[in-house]
N, C-alpha and C. Protein backbone atom coordinates (compact mmCIF):
# COMPACT_ATOMS: atom_id res chain seq x y z
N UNK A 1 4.59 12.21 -21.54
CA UNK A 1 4.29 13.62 -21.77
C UNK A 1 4.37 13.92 -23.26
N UNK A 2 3.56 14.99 -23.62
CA UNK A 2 3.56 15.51 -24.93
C UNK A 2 3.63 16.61 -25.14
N UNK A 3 4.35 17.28 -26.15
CA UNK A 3 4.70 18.69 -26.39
C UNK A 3 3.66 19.21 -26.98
N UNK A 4 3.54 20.94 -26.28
CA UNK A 4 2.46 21.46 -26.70
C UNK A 4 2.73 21.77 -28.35
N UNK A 5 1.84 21.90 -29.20
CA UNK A 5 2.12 22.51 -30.79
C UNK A 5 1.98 24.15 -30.30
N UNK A 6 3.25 24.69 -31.29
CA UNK A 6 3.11 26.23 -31.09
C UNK A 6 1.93 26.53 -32.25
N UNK A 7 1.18 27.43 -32.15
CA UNK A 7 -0.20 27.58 -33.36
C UNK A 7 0.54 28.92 -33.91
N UNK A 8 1.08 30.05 -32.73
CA UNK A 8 1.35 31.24 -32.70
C UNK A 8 2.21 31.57 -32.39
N UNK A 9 3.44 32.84 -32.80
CA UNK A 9 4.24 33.49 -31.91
C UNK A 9 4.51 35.41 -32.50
N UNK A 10 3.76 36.05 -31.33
CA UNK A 10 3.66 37.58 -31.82
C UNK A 10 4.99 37.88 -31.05
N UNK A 11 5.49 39.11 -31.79
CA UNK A 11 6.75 39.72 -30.77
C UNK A 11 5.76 41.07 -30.53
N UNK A 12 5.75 41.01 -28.67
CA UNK A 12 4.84 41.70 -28.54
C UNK A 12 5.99 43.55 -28.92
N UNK A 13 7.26 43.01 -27.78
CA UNK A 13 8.26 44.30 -27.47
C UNK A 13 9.68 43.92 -27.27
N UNK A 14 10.58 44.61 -27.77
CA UNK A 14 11.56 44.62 -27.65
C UNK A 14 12.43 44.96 -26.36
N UNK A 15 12.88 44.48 -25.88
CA UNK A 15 12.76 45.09 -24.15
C UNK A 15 14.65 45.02 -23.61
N UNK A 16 15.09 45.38 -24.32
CA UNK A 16 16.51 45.72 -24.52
C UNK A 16 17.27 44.49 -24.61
N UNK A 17 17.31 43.79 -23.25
CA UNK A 17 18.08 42.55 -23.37
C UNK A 17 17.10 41.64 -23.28
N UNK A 18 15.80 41.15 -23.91
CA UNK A 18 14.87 40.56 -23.72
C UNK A 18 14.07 40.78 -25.08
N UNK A 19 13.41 39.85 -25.65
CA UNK A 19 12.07 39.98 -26.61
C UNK A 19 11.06 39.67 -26.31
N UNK A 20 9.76 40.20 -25.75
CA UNK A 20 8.77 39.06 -25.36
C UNK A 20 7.81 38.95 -26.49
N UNK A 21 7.62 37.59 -26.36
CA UNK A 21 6.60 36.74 -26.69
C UNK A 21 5.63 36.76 -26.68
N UNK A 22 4.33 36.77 -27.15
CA UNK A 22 3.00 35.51 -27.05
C UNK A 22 3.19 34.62 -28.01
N UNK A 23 2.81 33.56 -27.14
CA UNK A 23 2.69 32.25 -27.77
C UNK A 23 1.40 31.58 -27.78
N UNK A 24 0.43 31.64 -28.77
CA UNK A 24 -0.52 30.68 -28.55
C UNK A 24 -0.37 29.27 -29.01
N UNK A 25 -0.63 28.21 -27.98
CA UNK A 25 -0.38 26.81 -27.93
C UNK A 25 -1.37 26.41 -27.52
N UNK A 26 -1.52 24.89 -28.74
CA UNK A 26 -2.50 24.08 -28.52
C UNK A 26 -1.74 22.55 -27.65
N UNK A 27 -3.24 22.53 -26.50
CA UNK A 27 -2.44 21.23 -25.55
C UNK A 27 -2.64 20.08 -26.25
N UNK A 28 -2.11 19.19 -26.12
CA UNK A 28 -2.36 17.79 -27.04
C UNK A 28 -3.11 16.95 -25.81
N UNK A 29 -3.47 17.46 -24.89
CA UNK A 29 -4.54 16.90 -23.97
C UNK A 29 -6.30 17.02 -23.86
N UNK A 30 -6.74 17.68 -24.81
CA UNK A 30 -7.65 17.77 -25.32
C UNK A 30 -8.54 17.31 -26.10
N UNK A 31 -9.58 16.70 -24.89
CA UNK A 31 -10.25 15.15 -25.55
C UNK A 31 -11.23 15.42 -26.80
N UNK A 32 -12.08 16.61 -26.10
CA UNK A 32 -13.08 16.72 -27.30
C UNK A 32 -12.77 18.17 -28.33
N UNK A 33 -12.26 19.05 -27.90
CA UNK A 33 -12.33 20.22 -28.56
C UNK A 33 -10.94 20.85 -28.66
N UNK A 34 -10.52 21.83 -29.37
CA UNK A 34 -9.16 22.09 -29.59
C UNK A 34 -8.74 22.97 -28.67
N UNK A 35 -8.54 23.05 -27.48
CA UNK A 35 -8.00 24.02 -26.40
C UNK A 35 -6.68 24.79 -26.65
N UNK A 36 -6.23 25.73 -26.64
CA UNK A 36 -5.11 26.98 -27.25
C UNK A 36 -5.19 28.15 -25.72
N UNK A 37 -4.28 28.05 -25.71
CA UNK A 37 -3.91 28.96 -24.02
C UNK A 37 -2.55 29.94 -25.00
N UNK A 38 -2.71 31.25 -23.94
CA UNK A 38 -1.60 32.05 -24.39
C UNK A 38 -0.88 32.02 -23.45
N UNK A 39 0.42 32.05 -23.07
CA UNK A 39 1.86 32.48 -22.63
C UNK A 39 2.67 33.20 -23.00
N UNK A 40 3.12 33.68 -22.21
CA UNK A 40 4.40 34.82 -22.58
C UNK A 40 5.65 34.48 -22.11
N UNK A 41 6.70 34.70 -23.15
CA UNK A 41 7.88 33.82 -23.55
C UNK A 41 8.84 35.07 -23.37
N UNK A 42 9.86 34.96 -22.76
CA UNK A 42 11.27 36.50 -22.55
C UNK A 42 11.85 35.19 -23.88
N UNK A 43 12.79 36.10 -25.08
CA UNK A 43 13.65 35.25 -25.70
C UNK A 43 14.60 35.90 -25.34
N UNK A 44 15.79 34.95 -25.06
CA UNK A 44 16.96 35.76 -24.58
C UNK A 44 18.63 35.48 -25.12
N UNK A 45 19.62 36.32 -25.46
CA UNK A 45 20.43 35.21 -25.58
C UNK A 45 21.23 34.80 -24.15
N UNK A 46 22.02 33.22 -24.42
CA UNK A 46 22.15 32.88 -22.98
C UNK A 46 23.54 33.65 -22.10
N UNK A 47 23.14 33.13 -20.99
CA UNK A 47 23.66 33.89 -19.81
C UNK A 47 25.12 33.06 -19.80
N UNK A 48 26.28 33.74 -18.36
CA UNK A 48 27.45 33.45 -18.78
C UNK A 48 27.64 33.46 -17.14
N UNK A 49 28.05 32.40 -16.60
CA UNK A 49 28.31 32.49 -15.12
C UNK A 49 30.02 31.99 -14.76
N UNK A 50 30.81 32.36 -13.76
CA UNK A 50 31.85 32.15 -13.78
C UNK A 50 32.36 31.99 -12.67
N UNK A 51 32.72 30.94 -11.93
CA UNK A 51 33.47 30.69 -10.86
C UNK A 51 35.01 31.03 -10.37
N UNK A 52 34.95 32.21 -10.21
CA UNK A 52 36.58 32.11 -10.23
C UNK A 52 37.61 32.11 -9.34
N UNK A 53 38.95 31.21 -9.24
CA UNK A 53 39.32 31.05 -7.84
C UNK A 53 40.62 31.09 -8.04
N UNK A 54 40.98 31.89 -7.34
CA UNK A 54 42.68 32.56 -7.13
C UNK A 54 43.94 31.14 -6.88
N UNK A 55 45.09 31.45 -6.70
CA UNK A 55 45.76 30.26 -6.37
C UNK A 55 45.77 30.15 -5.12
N UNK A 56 45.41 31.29 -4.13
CA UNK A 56 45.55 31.13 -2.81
C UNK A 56 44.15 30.50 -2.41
N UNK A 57 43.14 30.47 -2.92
CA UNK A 57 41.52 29.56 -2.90
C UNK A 57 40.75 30.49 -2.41
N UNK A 58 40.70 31.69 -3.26
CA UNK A 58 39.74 32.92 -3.18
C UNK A 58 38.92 32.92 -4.35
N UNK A 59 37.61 33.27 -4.02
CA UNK A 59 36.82 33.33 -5.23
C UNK A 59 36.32 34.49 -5.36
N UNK A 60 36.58 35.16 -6.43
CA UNK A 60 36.26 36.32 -6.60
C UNK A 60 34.84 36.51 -6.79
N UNK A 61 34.41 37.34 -6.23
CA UNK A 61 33.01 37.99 -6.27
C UNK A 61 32.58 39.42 -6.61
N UNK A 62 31.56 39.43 -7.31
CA UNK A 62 31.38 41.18 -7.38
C UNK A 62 29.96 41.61 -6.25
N UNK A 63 29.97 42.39 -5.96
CA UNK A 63 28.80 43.28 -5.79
C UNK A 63 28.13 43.86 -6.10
N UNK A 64 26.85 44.22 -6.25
CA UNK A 64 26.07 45.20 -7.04
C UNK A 64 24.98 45.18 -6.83
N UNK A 65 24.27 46.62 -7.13
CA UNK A 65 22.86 46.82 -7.08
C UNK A 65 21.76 46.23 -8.13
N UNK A 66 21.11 45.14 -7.40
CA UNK A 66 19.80 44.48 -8.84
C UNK A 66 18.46 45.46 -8.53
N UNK A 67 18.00 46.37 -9.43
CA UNK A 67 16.87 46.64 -9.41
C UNK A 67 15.66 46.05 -8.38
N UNK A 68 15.32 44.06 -9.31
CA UNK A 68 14.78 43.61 -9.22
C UNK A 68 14.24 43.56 -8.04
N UNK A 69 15.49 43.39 -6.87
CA UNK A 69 15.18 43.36 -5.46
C UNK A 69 15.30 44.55 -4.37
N UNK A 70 15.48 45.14 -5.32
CA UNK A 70 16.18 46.29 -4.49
C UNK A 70 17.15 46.13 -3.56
N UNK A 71 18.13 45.93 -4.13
CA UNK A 71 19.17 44.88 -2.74
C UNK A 71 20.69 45.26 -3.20
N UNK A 72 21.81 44.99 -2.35
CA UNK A 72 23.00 44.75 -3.09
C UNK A 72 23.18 43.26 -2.97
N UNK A 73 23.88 42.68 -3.95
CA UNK A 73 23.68 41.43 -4.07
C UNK A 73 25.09 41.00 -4.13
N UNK A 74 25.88 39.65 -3.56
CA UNK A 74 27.24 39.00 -3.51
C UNK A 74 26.75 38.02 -4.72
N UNK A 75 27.47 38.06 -5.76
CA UNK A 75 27.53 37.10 -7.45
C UNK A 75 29.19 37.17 -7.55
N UNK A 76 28.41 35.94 -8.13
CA UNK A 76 29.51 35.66 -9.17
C UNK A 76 29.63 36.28 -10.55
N UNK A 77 30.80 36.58 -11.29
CA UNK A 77 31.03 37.31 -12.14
C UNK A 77 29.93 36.54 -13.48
N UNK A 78 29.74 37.46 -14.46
CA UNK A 78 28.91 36.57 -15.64
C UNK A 78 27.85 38.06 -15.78
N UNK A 79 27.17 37.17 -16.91
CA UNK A 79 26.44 38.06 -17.80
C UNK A 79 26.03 37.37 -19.10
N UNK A 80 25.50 38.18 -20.15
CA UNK A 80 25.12 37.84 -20.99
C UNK A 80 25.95 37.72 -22.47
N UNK A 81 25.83 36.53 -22.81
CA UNK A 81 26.74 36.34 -23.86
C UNK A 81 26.38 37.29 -25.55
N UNK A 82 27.64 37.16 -25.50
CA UNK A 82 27.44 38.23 -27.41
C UNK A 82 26.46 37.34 -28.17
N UNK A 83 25.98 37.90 -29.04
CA UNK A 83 25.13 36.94 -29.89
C UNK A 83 26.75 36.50 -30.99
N UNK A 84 26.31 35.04 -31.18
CA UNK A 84 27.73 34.51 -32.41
C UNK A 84 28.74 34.53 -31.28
N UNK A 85 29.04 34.36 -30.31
CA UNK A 85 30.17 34.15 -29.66
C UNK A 85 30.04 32.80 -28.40
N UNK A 86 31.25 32.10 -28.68
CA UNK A 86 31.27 30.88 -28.28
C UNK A 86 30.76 31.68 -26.42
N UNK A 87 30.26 30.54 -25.50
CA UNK A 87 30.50 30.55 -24.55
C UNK A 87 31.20 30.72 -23.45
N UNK A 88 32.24 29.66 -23.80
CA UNK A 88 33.94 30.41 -23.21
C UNK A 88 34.19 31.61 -23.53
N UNK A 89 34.70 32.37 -24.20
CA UNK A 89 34.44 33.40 -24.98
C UNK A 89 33.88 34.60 -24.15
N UNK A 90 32.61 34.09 -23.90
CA UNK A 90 31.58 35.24 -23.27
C UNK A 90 31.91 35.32 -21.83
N UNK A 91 32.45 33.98 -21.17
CA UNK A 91 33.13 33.72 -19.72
C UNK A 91 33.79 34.75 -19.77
N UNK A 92 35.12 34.67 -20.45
CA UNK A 92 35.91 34.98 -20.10
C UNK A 92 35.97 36.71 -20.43
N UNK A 93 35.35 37.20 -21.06
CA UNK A 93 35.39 38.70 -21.14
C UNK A 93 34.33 38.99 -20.23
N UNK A 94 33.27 38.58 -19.86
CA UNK A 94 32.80 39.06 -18.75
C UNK A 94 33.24 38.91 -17.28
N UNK A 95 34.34 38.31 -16.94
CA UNK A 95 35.49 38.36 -15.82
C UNK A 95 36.39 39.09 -15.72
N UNK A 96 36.44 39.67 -16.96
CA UNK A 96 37.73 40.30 -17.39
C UNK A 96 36.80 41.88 -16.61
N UNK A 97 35.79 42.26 -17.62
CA UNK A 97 35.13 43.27 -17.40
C UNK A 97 34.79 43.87 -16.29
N UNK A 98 34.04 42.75 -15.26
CA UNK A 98 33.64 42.75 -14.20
C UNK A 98 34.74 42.94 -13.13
N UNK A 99 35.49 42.13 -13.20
CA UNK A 99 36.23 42.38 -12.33
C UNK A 99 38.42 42.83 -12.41
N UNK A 100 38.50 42.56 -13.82
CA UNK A 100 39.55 42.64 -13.70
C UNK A 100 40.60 41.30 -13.79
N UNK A 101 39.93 40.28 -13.66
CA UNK A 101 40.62 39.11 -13.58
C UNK A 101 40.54 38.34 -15.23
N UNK A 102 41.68 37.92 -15.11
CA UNK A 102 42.10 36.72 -16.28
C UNK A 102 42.48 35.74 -16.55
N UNK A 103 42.92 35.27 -17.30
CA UNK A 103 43.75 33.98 -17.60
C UNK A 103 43.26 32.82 -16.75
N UNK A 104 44.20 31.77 -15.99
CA UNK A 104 43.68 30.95 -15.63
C UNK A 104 43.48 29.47 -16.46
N UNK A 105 43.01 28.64 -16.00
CA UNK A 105 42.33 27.23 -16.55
C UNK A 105 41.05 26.78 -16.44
N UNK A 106 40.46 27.05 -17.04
CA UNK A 106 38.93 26.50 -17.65
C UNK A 106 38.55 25.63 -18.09
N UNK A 107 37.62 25.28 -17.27
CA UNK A 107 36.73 24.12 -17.33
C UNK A 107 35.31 24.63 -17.54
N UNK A 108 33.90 24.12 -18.14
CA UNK A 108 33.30 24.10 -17.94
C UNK A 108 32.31 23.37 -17.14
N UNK A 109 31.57 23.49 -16.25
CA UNK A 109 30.84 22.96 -15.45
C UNK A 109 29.53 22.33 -15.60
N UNK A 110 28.60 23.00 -16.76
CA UNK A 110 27.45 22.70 -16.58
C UNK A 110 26.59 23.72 -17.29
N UNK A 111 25.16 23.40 -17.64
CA UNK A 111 24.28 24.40 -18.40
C UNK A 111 23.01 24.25 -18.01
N UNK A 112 22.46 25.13 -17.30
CA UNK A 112 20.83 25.26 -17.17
C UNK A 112 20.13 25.87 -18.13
N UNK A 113 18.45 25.84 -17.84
CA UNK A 113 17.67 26.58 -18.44
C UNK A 113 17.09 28.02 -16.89
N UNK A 114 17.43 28.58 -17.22
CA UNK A 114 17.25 29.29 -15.80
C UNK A 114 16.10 29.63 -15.52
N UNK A 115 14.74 29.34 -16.57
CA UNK A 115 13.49 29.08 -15.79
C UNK A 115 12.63 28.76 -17.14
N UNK A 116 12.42 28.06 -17.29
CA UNK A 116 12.08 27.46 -18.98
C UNK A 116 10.38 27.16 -18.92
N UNK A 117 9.96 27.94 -17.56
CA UNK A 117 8.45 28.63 -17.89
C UNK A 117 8.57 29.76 -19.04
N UNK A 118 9.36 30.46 -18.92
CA UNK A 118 8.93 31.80 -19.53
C UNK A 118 10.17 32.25 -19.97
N UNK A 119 11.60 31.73 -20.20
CA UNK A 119 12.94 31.96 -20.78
C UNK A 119 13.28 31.06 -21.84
N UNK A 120 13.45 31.18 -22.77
CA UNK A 120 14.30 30.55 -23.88
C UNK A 120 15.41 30.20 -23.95
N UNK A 121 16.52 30.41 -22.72
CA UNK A 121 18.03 30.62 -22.85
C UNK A 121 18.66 29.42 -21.79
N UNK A 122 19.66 29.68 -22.09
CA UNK A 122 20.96 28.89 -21.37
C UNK A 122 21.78 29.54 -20.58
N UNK A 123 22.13 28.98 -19.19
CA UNK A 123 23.11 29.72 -18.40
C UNK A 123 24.22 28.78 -18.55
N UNK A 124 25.39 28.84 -19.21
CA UNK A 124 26.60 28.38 -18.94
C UNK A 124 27.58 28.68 -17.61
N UNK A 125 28.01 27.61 -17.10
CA UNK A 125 28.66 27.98 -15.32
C UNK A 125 30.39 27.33 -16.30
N UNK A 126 31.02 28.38 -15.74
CA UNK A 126 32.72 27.74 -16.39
C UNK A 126 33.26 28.17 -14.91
N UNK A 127 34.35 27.05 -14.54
CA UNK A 127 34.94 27.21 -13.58
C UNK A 127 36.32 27.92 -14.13
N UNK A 128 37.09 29.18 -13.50
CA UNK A 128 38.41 29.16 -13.93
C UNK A 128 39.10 29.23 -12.53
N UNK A 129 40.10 28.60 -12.80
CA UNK A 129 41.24 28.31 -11.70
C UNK A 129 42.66 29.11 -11.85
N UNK A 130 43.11 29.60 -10.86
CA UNK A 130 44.18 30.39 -10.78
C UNK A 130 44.19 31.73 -11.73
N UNK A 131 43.18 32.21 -11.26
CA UNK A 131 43.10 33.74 -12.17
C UNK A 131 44.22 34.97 -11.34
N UNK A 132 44.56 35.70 -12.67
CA UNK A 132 44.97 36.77 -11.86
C UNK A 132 44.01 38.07 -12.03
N UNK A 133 45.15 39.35 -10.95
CA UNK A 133 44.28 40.50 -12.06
C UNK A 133 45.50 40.88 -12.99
N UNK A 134 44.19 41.43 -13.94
CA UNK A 134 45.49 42.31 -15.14
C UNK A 134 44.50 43.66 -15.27
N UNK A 135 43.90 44.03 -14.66
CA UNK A 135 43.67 45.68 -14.67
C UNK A 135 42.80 46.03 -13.90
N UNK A 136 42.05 46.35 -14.10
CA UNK A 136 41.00 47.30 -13.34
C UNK A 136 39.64 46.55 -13.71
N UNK A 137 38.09 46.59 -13.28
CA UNK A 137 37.10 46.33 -13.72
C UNK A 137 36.57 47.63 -14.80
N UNK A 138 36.23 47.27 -15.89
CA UNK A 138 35.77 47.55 -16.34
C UNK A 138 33.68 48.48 -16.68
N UNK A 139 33.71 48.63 -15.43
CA UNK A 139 32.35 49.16 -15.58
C UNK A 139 32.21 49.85 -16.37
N UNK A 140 31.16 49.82 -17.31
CA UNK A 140 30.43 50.65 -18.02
C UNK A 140 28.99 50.64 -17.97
N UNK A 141 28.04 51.98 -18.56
CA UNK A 141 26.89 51.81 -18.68
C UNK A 141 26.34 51.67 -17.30
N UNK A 142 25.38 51.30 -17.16
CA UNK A 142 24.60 51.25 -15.92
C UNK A 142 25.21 50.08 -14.96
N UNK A 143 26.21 49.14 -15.18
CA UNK A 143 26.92 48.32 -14.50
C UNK A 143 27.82 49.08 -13.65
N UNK A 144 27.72 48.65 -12.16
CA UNK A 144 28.84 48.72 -11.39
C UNK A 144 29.22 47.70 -10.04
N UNK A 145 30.44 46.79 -10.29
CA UNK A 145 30.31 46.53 -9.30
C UNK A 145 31.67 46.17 -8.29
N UNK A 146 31.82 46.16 -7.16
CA UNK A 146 32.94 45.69 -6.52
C UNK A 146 32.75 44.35 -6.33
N UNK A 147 34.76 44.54 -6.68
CA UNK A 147 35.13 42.89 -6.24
C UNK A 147 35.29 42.86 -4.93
N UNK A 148 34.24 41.29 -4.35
CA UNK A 148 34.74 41.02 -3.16
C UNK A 148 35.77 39.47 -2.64
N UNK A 149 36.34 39.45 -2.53
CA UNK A 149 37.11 37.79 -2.44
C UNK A 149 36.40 36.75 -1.03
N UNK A 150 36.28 35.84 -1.33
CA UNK A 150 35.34 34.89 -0.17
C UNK A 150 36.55 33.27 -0.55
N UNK A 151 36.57 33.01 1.31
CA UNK A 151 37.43 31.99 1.04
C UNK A 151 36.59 30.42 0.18
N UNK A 152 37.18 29.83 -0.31
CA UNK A 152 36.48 28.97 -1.17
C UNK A 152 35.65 27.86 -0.25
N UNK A 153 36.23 27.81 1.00
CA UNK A 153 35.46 26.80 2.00
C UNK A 153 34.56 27.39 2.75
N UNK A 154 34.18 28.43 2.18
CA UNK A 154 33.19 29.06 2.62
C UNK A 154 31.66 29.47 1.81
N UNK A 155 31.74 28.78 0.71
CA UNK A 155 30.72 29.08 -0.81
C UNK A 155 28.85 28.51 0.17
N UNK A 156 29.49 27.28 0.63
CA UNK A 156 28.44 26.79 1.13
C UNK A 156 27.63 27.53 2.35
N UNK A 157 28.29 27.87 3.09
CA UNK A 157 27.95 28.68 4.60
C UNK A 157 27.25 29.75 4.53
N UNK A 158 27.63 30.30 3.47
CA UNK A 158 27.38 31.88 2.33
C UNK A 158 25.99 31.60 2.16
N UNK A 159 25.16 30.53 1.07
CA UNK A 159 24.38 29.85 0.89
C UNK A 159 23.56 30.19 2.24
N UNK A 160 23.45 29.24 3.06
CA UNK A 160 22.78 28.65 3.82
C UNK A 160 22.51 30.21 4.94
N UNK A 161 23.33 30.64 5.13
CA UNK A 161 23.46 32.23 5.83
C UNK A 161 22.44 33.02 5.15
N UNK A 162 22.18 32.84 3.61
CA UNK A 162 21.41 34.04 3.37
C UNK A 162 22.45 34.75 2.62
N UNK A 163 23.41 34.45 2.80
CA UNK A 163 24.19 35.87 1.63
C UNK A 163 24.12 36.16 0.87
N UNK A 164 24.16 34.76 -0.11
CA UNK A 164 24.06 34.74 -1.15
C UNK A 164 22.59 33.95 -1.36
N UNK A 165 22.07 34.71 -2.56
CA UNK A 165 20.74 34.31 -3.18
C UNK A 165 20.47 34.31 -4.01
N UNK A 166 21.19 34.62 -4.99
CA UNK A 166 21.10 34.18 -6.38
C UNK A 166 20.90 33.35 -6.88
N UNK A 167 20.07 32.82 -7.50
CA UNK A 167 19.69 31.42 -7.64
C UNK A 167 20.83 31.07 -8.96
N UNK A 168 21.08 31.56 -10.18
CA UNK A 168 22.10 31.09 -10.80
C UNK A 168 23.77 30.40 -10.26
N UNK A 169 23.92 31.69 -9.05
CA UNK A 169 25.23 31.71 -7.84
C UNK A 169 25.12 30.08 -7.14
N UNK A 170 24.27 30.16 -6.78
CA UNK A 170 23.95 28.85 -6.10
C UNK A 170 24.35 27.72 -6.77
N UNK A 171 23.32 28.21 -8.16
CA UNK A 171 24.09 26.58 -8.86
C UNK A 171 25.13 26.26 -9.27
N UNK A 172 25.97 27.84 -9.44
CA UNK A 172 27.40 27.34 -9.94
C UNK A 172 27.86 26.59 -8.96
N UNK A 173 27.60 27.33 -7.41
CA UNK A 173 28.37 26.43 -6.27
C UNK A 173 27.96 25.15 -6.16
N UNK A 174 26.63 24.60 -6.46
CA UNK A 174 26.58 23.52 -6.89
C UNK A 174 27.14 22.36 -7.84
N UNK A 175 27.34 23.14 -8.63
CA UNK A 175 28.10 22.85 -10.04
C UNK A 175 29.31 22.33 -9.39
N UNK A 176 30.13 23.51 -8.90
CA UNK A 176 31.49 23.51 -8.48
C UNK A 176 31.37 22.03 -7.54
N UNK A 177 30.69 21.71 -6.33
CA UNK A 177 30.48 20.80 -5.59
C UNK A 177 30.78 19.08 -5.90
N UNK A 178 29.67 19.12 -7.29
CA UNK A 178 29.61 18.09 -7.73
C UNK A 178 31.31 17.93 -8.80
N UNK A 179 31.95 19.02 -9.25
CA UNK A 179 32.92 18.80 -9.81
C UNK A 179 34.20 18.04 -8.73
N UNK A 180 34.14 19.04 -7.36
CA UNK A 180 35.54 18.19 -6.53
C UNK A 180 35.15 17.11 -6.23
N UNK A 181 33.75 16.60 -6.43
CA UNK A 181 33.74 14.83 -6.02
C UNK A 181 34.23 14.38 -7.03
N UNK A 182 34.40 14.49 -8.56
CA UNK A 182 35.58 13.78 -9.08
C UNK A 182 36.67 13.26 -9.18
């Protein structure tokens, strides 16, 4: 395989937590003539996903309304990281925020591209173990969501049920999966 050459990149709009793109790119598959296709690129900074599991083997979950689907949705805590701020970092205050929970032992798990048709970014998955709470969730702004607790031998069932559909959610539990076979 060969990488396309970027020729172009317009910022069409600023789109709050998003920049989009055009990109005109030339294919390097082009026998006789110079072929250039446009795409549109979200630049983003990356995302922050967080597994988190009590000492009794509860994983905290939030709830909330996504636009996108019009749905309430069972996630895992996370969000979008500060620009200039480590990863961990961004974990861990968006757990804090979301739900109230802290401290703990951290690991990280793993890093996707969460759809690298049309995203620029990184989802970081950090596992933390033995969180407590130390206050309240923090909602602000158009965020709101409740914590729900799900027993940890249950991540998979959740999955397969339909509960959960988040495709980021999924992979942490994936993530998480491939970590206890260690």
């Amino acid at each position: 395989m060969k990488k396309w050459k970027i020729e172009d990149k317009t910022l069409l709009k600023n789109l709050k937590i998003f920049d989009l793109f055009k990109y005109k790119l030339v294919s390097p598959y082009s026998k006789s003539e110079k072929k250039s296709f446009d795409f549109f690129v979200f630049n983003s900074v990356d995302w922050i996903n967080v597994l988190p599991i009590t000492n009794t083997g509860k994983v905290v979950f939030v709830e909330q309304y996504r636009p996108g689907t019009d749905s309430i949705t069972l996630e895992l805590p996370g969000g979008m990281a500060d620009k200039d701020e480590d990863p961990i970092e961004s974990a861990k205050r968006e757990l804090k925020e979301e739900t109230g929970y802290s401290l703990g032992k951290w690991t990280k798990l793993g890093v996707v591209h969460p759809n690298p048709a049309i995203l620029t970014n990184q989802c970081h998955t950090f596992l933390a173990l033995d969180v407590e709470e130390v206050s309240s969730p923090q909602n602000a702004g158009s965020e709101y969501t409740q914590i729900k607790f799900v027993d940890l031998k249950d991540l998979d069932k959740l999955v397969l049920e339909g509960k959960i559909t988040h495709s980021l959610v999924i992979n942490a539990i994936y993530w998480y999966n491939l970590y206890k076979k260690d």
